[in-house]
Structures are given as C-alpha cells and as structure tokens.
C-alpha atoms as a PDB file:
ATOM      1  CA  UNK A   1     114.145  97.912 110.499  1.00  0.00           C
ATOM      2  CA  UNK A   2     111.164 100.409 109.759  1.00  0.00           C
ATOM      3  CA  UNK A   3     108.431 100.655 112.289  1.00  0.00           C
ATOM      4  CA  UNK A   4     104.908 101.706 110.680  1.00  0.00           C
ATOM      5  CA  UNK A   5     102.309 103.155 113.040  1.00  0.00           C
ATOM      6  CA  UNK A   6      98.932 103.768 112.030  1.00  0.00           C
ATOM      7  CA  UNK A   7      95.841 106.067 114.051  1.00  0.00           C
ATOM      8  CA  UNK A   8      92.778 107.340 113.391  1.00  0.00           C
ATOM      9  CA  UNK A   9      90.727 103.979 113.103  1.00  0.00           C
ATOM     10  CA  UNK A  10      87.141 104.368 115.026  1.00  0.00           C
ATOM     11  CA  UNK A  11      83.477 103.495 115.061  1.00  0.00           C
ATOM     12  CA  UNK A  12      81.835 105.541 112.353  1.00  0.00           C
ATOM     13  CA  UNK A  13      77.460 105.380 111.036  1.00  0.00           C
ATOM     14  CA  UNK A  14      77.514 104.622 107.889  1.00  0.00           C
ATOM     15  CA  UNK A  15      77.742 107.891 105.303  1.00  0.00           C
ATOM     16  CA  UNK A  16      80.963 109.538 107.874  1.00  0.00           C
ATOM     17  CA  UNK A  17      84.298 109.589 107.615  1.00  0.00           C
ATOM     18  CA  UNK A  18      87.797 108.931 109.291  1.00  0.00           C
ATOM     19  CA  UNK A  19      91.333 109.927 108.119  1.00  0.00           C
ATOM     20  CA  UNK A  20      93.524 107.342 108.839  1.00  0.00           C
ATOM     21  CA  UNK A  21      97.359 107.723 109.784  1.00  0.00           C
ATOM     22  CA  UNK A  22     100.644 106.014 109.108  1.00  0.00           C
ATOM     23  CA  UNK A  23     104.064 106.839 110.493  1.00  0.00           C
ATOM     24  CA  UNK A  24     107.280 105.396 109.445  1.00  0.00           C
ATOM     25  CA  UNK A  25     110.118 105.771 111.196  1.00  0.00           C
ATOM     26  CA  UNK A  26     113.928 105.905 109.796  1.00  0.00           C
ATOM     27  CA  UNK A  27     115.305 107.364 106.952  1.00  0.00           C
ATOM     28  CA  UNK A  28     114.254 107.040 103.218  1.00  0.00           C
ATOM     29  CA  UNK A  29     110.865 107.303 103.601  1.00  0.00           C
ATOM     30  CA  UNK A  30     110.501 108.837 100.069  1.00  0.00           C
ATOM     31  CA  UNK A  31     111.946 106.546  98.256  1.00  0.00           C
ATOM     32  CA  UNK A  32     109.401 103.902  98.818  1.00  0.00           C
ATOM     33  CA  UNK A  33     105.766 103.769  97.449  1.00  0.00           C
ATOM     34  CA  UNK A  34     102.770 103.506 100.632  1.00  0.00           C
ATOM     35  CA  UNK A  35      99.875 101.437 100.588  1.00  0.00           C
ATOM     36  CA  UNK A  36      97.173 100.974 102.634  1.00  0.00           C
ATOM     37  CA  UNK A  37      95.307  97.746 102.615  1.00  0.00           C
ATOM     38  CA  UNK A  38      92.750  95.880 104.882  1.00  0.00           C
ATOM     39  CA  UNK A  39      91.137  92.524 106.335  1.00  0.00           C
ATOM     40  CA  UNK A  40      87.878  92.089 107.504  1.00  0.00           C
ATOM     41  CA  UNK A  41      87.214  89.043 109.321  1.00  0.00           C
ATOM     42  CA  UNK A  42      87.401  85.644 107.534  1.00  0.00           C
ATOM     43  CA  UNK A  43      88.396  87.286 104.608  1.00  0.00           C
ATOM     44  CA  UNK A  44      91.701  87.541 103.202  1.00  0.00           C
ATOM     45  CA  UNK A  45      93.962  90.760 103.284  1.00  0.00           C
ATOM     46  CA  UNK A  46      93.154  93.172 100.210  1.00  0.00           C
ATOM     47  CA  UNK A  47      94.532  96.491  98.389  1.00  0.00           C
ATOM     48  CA  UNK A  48      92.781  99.543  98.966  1.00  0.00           C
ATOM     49  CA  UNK A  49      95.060 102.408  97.861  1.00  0.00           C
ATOM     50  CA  UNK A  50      98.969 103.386  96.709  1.00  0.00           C
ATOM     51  CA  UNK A  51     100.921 106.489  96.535  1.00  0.00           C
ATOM     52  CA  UNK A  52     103.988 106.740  94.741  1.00  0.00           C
ATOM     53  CA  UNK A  53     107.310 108.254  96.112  1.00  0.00           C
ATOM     54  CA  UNK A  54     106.802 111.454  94.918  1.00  0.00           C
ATOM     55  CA  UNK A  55     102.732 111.216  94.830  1.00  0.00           C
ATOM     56  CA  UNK A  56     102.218 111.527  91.075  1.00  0.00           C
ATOM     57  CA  UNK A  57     100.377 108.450  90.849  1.00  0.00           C
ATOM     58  CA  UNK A  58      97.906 106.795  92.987  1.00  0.00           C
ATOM     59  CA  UNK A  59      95.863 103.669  92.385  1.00  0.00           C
ATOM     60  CA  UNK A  60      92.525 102.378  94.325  1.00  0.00           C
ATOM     61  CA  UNK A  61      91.041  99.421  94.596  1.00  0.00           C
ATOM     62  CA  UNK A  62      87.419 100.238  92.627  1.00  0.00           C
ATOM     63  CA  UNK A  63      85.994  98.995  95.825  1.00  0.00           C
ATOM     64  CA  UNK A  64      86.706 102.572  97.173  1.00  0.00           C
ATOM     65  CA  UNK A  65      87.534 104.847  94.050  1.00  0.00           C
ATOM     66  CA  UNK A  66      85.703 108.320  94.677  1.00  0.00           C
ATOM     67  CA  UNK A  67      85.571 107.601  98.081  1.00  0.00           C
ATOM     68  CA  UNK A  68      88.884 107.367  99.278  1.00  0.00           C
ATOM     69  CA  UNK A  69      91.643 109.370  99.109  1.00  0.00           C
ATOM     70  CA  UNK A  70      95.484 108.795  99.451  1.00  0.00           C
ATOM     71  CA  UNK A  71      98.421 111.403 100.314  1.00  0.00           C
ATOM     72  CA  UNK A  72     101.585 111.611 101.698  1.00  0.00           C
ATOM     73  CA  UNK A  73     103.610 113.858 103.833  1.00  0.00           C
ATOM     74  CA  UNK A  74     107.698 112.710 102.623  1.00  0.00           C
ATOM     75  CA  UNK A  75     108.322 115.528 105.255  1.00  0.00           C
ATOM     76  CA  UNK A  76     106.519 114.028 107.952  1.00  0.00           C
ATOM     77  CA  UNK A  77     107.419 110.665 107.309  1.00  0.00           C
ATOM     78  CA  UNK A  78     103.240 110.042 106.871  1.00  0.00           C
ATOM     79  CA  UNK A  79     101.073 108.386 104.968  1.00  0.00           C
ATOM     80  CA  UNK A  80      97.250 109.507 104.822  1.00  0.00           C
ATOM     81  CA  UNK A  81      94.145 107.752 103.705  1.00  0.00           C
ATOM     82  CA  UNK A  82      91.137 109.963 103.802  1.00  0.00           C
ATOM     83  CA  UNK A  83      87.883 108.102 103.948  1.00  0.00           C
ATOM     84  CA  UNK A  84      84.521 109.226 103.024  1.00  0.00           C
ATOM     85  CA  UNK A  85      81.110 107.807 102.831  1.00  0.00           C
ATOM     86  CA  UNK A  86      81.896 105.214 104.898  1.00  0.00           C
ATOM     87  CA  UNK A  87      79.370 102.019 103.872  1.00  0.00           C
ATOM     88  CA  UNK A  88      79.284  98.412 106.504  1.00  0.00           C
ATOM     89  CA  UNK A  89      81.207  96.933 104.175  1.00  0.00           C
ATOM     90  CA  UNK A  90      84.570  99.033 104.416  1.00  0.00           C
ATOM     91  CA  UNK A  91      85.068  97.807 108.258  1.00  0.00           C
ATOM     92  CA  UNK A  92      88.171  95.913 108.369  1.00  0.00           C
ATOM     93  CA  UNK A  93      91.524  96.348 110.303  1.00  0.00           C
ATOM     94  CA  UNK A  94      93.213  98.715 107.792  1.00  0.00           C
ATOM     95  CA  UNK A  95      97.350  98.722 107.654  1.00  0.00           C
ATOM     96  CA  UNK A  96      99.988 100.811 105.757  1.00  0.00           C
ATOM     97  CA  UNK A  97     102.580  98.963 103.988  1.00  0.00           C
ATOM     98  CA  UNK A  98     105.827 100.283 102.309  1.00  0.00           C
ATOM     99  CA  UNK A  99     106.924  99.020  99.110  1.00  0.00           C
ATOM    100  CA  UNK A 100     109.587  99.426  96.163  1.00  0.00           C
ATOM    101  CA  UNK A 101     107.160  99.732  93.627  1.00  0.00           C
ATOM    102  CA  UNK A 102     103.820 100.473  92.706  1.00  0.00           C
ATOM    103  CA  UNK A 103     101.467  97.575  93.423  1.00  0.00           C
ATOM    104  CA  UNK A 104      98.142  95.858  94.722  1.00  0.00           C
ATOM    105  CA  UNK A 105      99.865  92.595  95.500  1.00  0.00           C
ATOM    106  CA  UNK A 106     100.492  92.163  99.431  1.00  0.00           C
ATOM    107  CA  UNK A 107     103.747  90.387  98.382  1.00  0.00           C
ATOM    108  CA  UNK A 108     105.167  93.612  96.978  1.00  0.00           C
ATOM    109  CA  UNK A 109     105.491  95.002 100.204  1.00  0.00           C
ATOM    110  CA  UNK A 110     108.063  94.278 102.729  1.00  0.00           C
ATOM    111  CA  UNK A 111     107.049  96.165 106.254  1.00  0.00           C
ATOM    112  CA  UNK A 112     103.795  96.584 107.730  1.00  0.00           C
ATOM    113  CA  UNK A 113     101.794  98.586 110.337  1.00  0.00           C
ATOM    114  CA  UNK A 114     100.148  96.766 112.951  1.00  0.00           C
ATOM    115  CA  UNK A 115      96.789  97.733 112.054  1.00  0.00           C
ATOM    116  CA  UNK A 116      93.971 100.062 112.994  1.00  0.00           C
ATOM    117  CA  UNK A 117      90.661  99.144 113.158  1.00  0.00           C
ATOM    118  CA  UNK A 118      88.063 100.778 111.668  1.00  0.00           C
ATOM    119  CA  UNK A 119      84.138  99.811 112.043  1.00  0.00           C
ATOM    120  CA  UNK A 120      81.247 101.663 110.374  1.00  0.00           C
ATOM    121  CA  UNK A 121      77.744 100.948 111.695  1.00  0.00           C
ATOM    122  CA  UNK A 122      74.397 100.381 109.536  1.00  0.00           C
END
C-alpha cells in the first residue's frame, strides 16, 4: 500500500505563495500520473492540477491556470505544486492523489495524501 505525504501548507496574505509537497513511498512511482486536488469547507473535493508519468502533459483546473504550477521529481518519489498569487478563495486542505491515468475526476485516483492545509488571508 502507498503512503502519500504532503508539506508545505501555511498561512499566506493574499498575492504570496507556497510550494506544496507530496511524497510517495514504494516502488513505481513513475508509472502513475499525480494530482493534486482540494476541499474547502462545505464544499465538495475538486481538481486543481495533473502531471503525467513522464511530465509531458499537465492539466489545471482554470480556477488556477497561470497561477499554479505542477512538477514532479520520479527520482525523488515527489510531487510539487507551486502556488502563486495566492487569492482567499484558494484556501482549502489541498491533497496529492496517484492515479493510472490522466484525469480531473476524484474517482480516477486510488491513494491519497492526508492533506495539508493551506489558508491565504484578505
């Protein structure tokens, strides 16, 4: 069973930025596609970004497009989302997810982080 771990979640002002983590542990970590996706509170679970195996392709949610930014580290076992001008309304608790294929759907993806909150102030 894979074990996702995700840092870098924080209180940010509005405008700033945070680089998020995600570490997956166990073998075959390249062969999957990463995802990051978040909840805010009463609100249900929603994409954000993807990152295929070999980071060719990468989708966002247009929520975020130009903002965020995606990577991965098949070395490091990682998974990075880079976030930038940070508005209110991107606070949420933000987890990685690994999946076989390329996809927005929360159903696609079969393991997921625990979370890591991440709050940006007005």
């Amino acid at each position: 069973q894979v074990q996702l771990v995700e840092s870098g979640g924080g209180l940010v002002q509005a405008g700033g930025s945070l680089r998020l983590s995600c570490v997956a542990s166990g073998r075959s970590f390249s062969s999957y596609f990463m995802g990051w996706f978040r909840q805010a509170p009463g609100k249900e679970r929603e994409f954000v970004a993807a990152i295929s195996q070999s980071s060719r392709n990468t989708y966002y949610a247009d929520s975020v497009k130009g903002r965020f930014a995606i990577s991965r580290d098949n070395a490091k076992n990682s998974v990075y989302l880079q976030m930038n001008s940070l508005k209110p309304e991107d606070t949420a608790l933000y987890y990685c997810a690994r999946g076989l294929i390329g996809s927005r759907r929360t159903n696609d993806y079969g393991d997921w982080g625990q979370g890591t909150q991440v709050t940006v102030s007005s």
